[in-house]
Structures are given as structure tokens and as C-alpha cells.
N, C-alpha and C. Protein backbone atom coordinates (compact mmCIF):
# COMPACT_ATOMS: atom_id res chain seq x y z
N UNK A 1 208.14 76.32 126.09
CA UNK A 1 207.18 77.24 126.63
C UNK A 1 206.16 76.53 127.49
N UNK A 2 205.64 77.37 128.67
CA UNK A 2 204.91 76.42 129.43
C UNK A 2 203.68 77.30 129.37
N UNK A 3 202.72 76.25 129.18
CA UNK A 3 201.73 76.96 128.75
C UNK A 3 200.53 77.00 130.86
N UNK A 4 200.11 78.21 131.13
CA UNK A 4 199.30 78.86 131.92
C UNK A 4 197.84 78.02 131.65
N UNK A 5 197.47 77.13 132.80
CA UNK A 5 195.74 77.19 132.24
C UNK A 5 195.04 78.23 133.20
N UNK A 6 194.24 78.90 132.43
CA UNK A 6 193.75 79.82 133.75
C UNK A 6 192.25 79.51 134.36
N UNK A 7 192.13 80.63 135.34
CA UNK A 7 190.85 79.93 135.99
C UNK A 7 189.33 79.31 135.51
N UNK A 8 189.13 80.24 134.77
CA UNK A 8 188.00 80.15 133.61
C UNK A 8 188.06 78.45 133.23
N UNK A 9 189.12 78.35 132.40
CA UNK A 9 189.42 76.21 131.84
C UNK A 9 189.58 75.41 132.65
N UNK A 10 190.14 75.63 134.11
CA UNK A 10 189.80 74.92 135.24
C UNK A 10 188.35 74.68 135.61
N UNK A 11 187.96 76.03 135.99
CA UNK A 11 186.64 75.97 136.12
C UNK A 11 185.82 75.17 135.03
N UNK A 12 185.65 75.18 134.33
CA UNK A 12 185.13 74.10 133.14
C UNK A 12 185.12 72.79 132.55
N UNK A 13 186.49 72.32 132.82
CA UNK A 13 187.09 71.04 133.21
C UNK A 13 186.29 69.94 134.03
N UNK A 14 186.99 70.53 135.30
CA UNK A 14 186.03 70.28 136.39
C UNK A 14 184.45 70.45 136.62
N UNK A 15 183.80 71.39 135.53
CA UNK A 15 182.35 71.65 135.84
C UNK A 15 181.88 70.29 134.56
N UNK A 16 182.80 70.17 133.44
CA UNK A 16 182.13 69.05 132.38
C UNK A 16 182.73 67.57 133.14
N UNK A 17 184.09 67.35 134.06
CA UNK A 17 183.77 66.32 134.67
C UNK A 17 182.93 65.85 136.00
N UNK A 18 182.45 66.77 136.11
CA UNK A 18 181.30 66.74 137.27
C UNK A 18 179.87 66.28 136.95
N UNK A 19 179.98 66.81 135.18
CA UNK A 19 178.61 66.42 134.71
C UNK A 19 178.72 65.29 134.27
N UNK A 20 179.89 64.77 133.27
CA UNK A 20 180.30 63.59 133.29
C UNK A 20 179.60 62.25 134.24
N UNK A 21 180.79 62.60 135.93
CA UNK A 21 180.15 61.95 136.63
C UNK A 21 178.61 61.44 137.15
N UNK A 22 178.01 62.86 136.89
CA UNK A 22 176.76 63.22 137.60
C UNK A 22 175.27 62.49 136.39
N UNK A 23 175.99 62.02 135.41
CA UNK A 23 175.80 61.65 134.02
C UNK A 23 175.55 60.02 134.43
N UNK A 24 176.95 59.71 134.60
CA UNK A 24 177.21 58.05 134.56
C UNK A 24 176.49 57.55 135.94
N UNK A 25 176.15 58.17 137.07
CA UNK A 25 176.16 57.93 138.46
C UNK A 25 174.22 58.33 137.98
N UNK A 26 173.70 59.18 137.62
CA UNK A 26 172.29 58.97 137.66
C UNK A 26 172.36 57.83 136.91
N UNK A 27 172.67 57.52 135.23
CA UNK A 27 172.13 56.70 134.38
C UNK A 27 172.20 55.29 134.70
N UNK A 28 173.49 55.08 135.52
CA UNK A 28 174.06 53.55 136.19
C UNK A 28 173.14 53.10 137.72
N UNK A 29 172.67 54.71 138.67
CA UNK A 29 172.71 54.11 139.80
C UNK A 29 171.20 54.61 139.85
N UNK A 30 170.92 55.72 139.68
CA UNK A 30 169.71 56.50 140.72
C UNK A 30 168.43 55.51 139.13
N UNK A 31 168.26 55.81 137.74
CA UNK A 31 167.49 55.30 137.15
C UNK A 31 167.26 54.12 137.57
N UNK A 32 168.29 53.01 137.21
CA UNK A 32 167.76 51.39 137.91
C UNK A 32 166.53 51.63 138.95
N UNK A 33 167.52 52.33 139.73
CA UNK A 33 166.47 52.30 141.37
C UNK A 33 165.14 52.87 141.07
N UNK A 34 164.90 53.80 140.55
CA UNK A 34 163.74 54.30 140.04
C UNK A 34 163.07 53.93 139.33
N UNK A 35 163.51 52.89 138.59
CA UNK A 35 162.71 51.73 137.54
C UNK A 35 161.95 50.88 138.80
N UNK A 36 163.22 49.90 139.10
CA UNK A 36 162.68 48.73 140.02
C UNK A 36 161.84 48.86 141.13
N UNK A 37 161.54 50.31 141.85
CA UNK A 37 160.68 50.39 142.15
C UNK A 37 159.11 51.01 141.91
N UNK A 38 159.25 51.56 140.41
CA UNK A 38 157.97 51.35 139.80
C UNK A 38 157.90 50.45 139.82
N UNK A 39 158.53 49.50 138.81
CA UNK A 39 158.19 48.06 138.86
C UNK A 39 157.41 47.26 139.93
N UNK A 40 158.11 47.51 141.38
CA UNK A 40 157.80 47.01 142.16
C UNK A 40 156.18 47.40 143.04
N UNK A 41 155.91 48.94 142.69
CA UNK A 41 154.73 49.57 143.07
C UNK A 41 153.57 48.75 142.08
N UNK A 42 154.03 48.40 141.09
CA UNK A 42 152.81 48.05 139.99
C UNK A 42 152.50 46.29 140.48
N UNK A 43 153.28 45.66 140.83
CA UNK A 43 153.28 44.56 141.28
C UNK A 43 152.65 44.45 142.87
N UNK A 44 152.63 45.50 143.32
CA UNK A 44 152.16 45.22 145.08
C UNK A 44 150.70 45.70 144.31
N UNK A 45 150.32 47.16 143.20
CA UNK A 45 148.65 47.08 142.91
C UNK A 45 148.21 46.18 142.58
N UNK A 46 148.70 45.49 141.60
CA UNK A 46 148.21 44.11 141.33
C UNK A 46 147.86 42.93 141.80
N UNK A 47 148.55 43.04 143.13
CA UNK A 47 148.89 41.81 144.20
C UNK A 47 147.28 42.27 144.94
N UNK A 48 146.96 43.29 145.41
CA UNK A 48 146.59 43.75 146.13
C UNK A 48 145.09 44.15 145.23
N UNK A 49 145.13 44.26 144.19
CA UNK A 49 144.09 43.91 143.47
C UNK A 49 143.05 42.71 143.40
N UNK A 50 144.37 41.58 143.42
CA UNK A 50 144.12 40.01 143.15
C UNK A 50 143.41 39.45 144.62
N UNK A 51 144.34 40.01 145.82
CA UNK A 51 143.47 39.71 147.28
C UNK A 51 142.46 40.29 147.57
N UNK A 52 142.40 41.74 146.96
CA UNK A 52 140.77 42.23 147.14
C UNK A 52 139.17 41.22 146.99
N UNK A 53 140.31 40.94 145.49
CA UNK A 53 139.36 39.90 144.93
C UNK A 53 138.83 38.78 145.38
N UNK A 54 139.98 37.84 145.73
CA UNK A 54 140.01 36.62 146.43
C UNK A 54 139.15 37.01 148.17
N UNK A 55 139.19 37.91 148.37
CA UNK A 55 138.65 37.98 149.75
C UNK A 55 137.28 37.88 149.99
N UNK A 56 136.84 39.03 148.39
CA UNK A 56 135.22 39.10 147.98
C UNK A 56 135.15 37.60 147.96
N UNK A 57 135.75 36.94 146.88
CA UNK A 57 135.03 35.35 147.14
C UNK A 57 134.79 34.59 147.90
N UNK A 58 135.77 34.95 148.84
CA UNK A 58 135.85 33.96 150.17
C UNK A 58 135.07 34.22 151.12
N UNK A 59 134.28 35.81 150.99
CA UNK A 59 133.02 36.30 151.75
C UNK A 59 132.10 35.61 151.24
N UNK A 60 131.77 35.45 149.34
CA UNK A 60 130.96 35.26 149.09
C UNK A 60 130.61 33.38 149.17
N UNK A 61 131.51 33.09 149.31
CA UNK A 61 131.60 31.21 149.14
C UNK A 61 130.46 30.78 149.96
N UNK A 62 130.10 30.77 151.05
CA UNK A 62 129.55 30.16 151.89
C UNK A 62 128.16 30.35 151.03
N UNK A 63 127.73 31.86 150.49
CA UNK A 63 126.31 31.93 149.85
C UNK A 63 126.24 31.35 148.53
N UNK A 64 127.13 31.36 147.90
CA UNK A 64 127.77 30.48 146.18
C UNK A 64 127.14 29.05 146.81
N UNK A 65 127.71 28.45 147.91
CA UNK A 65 127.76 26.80 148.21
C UNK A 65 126.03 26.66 148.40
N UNK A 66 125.35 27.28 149.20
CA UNK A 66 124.42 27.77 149.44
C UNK A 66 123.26 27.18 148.30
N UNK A 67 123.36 28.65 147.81
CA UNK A 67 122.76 28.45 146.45
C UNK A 67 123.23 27.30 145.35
N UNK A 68 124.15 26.92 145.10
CA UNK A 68 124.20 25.78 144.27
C UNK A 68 123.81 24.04 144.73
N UNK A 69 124.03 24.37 146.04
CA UNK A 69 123.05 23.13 146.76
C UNK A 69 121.43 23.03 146.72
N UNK A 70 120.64 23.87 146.41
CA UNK A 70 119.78 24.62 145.65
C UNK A 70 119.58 23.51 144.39
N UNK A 71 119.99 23.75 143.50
CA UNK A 71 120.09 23.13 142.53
C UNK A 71 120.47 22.59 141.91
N UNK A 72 121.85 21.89 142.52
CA UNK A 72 121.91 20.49 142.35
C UNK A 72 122.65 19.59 143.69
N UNK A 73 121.91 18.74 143.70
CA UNK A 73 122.22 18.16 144.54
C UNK A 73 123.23 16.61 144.51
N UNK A 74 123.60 16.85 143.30
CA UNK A 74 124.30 15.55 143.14
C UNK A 74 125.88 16.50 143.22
N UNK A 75 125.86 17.82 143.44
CA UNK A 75 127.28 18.59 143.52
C UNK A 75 127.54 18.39 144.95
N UNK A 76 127.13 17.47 145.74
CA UNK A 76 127.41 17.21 147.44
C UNK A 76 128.31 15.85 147.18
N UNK A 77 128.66 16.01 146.42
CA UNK A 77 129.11 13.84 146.26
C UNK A 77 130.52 14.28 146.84
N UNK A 78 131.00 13.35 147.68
CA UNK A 78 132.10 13.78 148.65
C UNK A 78 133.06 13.19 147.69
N UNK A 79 134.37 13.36 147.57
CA UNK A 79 135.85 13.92 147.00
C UNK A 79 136.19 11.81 147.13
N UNK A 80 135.86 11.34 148.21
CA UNK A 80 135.79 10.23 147.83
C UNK A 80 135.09 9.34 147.09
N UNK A 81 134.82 9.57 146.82
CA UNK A 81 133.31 8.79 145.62
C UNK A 81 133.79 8.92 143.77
N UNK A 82 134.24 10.14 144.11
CA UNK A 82 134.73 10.59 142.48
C UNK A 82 136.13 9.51 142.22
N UNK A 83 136.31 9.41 141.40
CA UNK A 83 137.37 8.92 140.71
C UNK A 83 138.22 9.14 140.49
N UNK A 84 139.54 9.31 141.25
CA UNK A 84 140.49 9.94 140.71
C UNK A 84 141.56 10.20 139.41
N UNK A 85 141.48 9.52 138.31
CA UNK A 85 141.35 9.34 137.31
C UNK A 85 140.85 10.22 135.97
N UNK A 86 138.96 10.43 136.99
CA UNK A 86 138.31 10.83 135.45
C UNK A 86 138.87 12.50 136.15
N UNK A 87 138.85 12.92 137.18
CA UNK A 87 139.12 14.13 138.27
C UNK A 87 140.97 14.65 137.07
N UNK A 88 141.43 13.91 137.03
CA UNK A 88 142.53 14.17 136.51
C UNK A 88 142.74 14.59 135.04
N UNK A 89 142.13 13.20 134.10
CA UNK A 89 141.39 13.80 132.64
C UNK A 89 140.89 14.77 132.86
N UNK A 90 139.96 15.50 133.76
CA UNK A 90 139.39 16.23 133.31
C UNK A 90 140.42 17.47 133.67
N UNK A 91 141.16 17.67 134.57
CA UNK A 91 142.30 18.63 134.87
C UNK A 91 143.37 18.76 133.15
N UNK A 92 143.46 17.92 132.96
CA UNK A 92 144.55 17.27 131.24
C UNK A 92 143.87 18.37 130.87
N UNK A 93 142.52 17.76 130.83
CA UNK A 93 142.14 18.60 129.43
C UNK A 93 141.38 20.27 129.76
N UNK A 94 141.06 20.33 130.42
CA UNK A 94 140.95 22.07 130.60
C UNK A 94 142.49 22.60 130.50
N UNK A 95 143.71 22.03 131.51
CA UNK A 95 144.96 22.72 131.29
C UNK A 95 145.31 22.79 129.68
N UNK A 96 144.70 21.83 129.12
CA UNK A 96 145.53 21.27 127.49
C UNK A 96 144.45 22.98 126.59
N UNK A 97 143.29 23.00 127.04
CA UNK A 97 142.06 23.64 126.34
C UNK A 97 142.72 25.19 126.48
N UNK A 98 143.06 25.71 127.85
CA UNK A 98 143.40 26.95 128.03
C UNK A 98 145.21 26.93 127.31
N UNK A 99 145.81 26.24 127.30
CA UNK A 99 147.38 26.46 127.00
C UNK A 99 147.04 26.25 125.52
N UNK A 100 145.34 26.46 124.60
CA UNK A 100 145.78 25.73 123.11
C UNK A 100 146.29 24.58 122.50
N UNK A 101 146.58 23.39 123.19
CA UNK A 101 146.67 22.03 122.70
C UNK A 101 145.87 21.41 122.35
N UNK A 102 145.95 20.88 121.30
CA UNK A 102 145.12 20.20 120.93
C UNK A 102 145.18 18.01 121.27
N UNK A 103 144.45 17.68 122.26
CA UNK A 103 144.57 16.06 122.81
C UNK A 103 144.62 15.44 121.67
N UNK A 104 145.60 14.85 121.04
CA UNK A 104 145.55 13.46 120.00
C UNK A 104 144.75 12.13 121.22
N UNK A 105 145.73 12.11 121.66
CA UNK A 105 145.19 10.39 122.32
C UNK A 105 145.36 10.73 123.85
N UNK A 106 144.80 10.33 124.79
CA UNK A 106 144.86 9.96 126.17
C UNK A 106 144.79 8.78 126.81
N UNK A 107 145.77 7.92 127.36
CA UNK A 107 145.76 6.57 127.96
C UNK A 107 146.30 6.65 129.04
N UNK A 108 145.13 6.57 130.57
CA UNK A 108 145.39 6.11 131.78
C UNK A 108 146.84 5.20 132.00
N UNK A 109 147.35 5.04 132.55
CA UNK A 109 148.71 4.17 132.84
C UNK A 109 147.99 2.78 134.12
N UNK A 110 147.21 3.48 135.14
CA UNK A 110 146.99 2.72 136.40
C UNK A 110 147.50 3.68 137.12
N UNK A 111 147.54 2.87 138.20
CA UNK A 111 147.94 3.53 139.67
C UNK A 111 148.88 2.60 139.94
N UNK A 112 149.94 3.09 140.66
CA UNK A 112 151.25 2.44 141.82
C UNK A 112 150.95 3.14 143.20
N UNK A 113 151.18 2.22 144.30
CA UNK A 113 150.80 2.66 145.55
C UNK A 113 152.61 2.30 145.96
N UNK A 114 153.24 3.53 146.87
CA UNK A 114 154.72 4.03 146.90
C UNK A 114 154.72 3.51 148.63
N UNK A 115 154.99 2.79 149.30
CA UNK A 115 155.15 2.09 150.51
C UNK A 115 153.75 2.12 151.15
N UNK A 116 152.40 2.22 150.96
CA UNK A 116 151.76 2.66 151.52
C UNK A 116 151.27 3.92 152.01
N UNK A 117 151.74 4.68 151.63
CA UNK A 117 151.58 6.20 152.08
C UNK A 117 150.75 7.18 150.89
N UNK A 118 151.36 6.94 150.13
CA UNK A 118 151.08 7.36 148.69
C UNK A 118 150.35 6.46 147.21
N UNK A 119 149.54 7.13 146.86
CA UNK A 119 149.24 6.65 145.54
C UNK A 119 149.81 7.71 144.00
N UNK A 120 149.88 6.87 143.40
CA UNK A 120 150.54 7.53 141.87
C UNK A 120 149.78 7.36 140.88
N UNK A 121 149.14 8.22 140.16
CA UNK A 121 147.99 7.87 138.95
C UNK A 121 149.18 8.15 137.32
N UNK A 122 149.49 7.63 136.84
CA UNK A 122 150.35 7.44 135.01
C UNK A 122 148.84 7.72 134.35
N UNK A 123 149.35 8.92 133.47
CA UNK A 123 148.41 9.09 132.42
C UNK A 123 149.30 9.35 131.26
N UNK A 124 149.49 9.05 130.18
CA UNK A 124 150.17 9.06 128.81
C UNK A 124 149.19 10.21 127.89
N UNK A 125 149.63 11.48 127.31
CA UNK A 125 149.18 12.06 126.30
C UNK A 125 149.53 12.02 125.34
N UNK A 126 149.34 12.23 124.22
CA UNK A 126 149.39 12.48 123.00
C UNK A 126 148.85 13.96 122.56
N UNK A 127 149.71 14.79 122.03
CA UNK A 127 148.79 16.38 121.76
C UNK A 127 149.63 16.62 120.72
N UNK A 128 149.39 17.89 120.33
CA UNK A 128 149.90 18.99 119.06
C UNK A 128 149.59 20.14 119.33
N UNK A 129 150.77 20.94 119.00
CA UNK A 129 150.29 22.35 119.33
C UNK A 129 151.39 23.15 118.65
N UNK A 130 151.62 24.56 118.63
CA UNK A 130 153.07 25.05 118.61
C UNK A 130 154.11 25.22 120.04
N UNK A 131 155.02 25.46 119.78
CA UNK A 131 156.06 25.75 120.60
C UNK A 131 155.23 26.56 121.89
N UNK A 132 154.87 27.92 121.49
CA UNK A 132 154.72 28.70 122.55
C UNK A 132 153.67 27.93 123.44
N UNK A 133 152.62 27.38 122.51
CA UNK A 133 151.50 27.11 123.62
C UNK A 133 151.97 25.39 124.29
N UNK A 134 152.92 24.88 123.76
CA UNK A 134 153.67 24.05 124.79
C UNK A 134 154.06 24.03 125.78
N UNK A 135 154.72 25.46 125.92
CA UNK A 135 155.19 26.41 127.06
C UNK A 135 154.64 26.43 128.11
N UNK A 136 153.24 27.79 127.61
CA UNK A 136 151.99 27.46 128.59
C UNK A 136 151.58 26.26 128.96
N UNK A 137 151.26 25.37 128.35
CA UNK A 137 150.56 23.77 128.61
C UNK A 137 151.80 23.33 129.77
N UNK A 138 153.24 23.34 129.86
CA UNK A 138 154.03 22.49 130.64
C UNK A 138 154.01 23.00 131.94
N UNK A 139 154.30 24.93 131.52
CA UNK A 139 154.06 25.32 132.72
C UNK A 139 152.54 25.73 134.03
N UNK A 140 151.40 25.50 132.94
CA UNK A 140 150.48 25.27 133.41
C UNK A 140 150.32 23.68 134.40
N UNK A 141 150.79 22.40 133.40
CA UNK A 141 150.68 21.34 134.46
C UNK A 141 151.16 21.53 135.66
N UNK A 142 152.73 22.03 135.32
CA UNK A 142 153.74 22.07 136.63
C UNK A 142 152.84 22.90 137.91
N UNK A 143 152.02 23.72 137.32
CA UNK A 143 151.85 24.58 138.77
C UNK A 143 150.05 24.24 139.03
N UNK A 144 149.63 23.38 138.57
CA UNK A 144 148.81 23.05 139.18
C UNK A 144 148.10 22.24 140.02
N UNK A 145 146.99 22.78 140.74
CA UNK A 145 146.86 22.63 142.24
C UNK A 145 146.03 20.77 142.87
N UNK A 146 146.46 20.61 141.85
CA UNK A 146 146.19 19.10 141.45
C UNK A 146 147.59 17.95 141.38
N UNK A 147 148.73 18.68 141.91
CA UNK A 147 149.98 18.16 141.84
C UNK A 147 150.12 17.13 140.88
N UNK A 148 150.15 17.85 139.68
CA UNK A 148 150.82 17.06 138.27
C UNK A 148 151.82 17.58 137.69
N UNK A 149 152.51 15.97 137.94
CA UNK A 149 153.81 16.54 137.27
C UNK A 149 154.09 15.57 135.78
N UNK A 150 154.79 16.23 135.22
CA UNK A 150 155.80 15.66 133.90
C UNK A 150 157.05 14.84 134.02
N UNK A 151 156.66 13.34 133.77
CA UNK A 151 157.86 12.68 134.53
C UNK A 151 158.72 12.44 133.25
N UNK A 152 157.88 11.99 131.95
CA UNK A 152 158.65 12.03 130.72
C UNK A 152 157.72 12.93 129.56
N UNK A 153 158.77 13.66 128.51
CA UNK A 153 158.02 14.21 127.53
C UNK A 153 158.74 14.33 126.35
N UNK A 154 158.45 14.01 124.83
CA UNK A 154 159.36 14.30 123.96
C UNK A 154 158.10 15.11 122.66
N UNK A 155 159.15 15.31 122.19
CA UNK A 155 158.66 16.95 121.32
C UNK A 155 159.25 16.56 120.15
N UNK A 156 158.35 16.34 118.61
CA UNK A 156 158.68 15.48 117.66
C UNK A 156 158.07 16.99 116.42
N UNK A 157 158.75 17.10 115.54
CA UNK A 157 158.48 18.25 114.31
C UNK A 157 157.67 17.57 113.50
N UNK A 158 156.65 17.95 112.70
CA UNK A 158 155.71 17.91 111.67
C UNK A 158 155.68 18.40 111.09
N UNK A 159 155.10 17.86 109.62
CA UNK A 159 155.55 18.28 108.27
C UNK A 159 155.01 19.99 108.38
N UNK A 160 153.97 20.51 109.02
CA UNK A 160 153.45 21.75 108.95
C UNK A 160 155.14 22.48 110.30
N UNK A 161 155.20 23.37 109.34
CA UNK A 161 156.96 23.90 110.50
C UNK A 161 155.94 24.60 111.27
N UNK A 162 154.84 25.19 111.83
CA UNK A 162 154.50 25.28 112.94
C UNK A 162 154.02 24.64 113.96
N UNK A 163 153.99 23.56 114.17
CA UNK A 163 152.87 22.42 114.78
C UNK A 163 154.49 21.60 115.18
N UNK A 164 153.98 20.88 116.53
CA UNK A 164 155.04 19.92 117.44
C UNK A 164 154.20 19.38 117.84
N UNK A 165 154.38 17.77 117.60
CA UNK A 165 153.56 16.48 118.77
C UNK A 165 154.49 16.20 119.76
N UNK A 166 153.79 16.08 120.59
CA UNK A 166 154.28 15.88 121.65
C UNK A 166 153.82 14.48 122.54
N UNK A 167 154.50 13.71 123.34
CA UNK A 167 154.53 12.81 123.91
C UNK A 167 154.56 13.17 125.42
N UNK A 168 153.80 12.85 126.11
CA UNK A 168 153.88 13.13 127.99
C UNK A 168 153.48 12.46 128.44
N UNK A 169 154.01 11.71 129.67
CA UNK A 169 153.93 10.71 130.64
C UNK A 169 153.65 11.60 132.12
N UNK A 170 152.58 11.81 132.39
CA UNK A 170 151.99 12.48 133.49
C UNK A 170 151.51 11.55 134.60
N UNK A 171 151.95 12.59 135.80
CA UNK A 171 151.63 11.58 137.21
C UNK A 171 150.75 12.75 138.10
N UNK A 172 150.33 12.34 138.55
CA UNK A 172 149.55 13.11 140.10
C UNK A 172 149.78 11.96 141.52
N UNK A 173 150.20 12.59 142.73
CA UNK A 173 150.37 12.18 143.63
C UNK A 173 149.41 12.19 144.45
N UNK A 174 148.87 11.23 145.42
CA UNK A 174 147.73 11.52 146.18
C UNK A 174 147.82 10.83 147.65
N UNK A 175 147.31 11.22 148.52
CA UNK A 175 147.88 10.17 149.30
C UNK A 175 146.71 8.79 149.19
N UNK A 176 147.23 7.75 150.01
CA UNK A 176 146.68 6.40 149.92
C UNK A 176 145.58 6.46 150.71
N UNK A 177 144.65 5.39 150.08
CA UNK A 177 142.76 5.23 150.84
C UNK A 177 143.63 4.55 151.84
């Protein structure tokens, strides 16, 4: 016996694989797109937040410099005079202060001068911290505007299972006097 489908179960077929499709093709194609560009709208306010900002300062800098020449006057000491060294400790340790590390030991290395062109400052740390704020602390050195980098580092467990010492051999590049 051959069985008749009639119009009605055609019609229906075709109307639940349409939704089907119309199913897999929003959830796979049109949502993504509609995510990633929220995503992407919240990231240009933010961006655009952050330059608002930066712009106010950069109006306001000249009256900031202004006024702090005002009152102190030993904040004029030119970029050569300072030390590059204590300039660097002191970079260690605000990056170490905001990422939560805590400094065990700090020992200068010296300086190497790289054909003449370049100078190299070795600073050796000693810290403790947990995992996460290691994280922050490495990726804080890496991106700061003081070009320090991590040439060696090892990561040692302590008897407390939250806490890691850590070992880092830090450089900053500068060019040569």
C-alpha cells in the first residue's frame, strides 16, 4: 500500500524544517554577530572614555607643572642627574605594591653597556605572593613604560599551599650617556 502525504504534512514538514533552519542559522550566525558587536560598542565607550580623560590631562599638564614648580623646586632636577637604578627600584616596587607582592630581597646586578649604543641595568628580586598576583606583577613589568623586562624567573612552592617565592632577574634598557 502506498501511503498519500497530503498537503496539510507537507505544509508542516517544510514549515518545522524552516524553523529548524531559521533556529540553527540565528543561534550559529546572526547571535555571535550581535554579541561581538555589543562587545565591541562597550569597548569603543570605554576607549573613548579613557581619551576624554587623557585629553583633560594633557590640557591640564602645563598648569599641574606650573603649580608644582610652586612648591617644590627640587622636582626640576633633569632625568639626568637621577640615577637610574634608584628610578628603577623605585618602578620594582610600586609595580611589586600594586600586583600584591610582597619584596623579600632586592640586589642591583650593575650595568653592561651593549656596543656602545645601549646600557643594561640587572636587578635580582626576591618576592612572595600567590599565583594570581604573580600574574599581575609579570604582566605589569612586561608592559611597563620603563622597558623592563624578565630575562630569568623561577617560581618555588611554600610550606603555606597559597604563597610562591619567586626568583627574577630583571633588566631595563636605556640608551648610553
Amino acid at each position: 500500500m502506498q501511503k498519500i502525504v497530503t498537503k496539510r504534512e507537507k505544509l508542516i514538514f517544510f514549515a518545522t524544517i524552516g524553523v529548524i533552519v531559521f533556529a540553527v542559522l540565528f543561534n550559529f550566525l546572526i547571535v555571535p554577530v550581535l554579541n561581538r558587536g555589543e562587545i565591541l560598542n562597550k569597548e569603543i565607550s570605554y576607549n573613548l572614555a579613557k581619551l576624554k580623560k587623557y585629553h583633560w590631562l594633557l590640557a591640564q599638564s602645563e598648569r599641574i607643572k606650573n603649580k608644582s614648580s610652586k612648591f617644590s623646586p627640587s622636582a626640576q632636577i633633569s632625568s639626568d642627574v637621577k640615577d637610574a637604578t634608584i628610578v628603577i627600584l623605585s618602578e620594582l616596587e610600586e609595580v611589586a605594591r600594586n600586583s600584591n607582592v610582597k619584596i623579600i630581597d632586592i640586589r642591583p646586578q650593575g650595568s653592561a653597556r651593549g656596543a656602545n649604543l645601549y646600557k643594561e641595568t640587572l636587578i635580582d628580586v626576591r618576592t612572595e605572593a600567590s599565583a594570581e598576583n604573580y600574574l599581575k606583577f609579570i604582566y605589569n613589568l612586561q608592559n611597563s613604560l620603563s622597558l623592563l623586562r624578565i630575562k630569568r624567573f623561577q617560581l618555588t612552592a611554600k610550606p603555606n599551599p597559597q604563597a610562591l617565592e619567586g626568583n627574577f632577574s630583571i633588566s631595563q634598557i636605556s640608551l648610553s650617556d
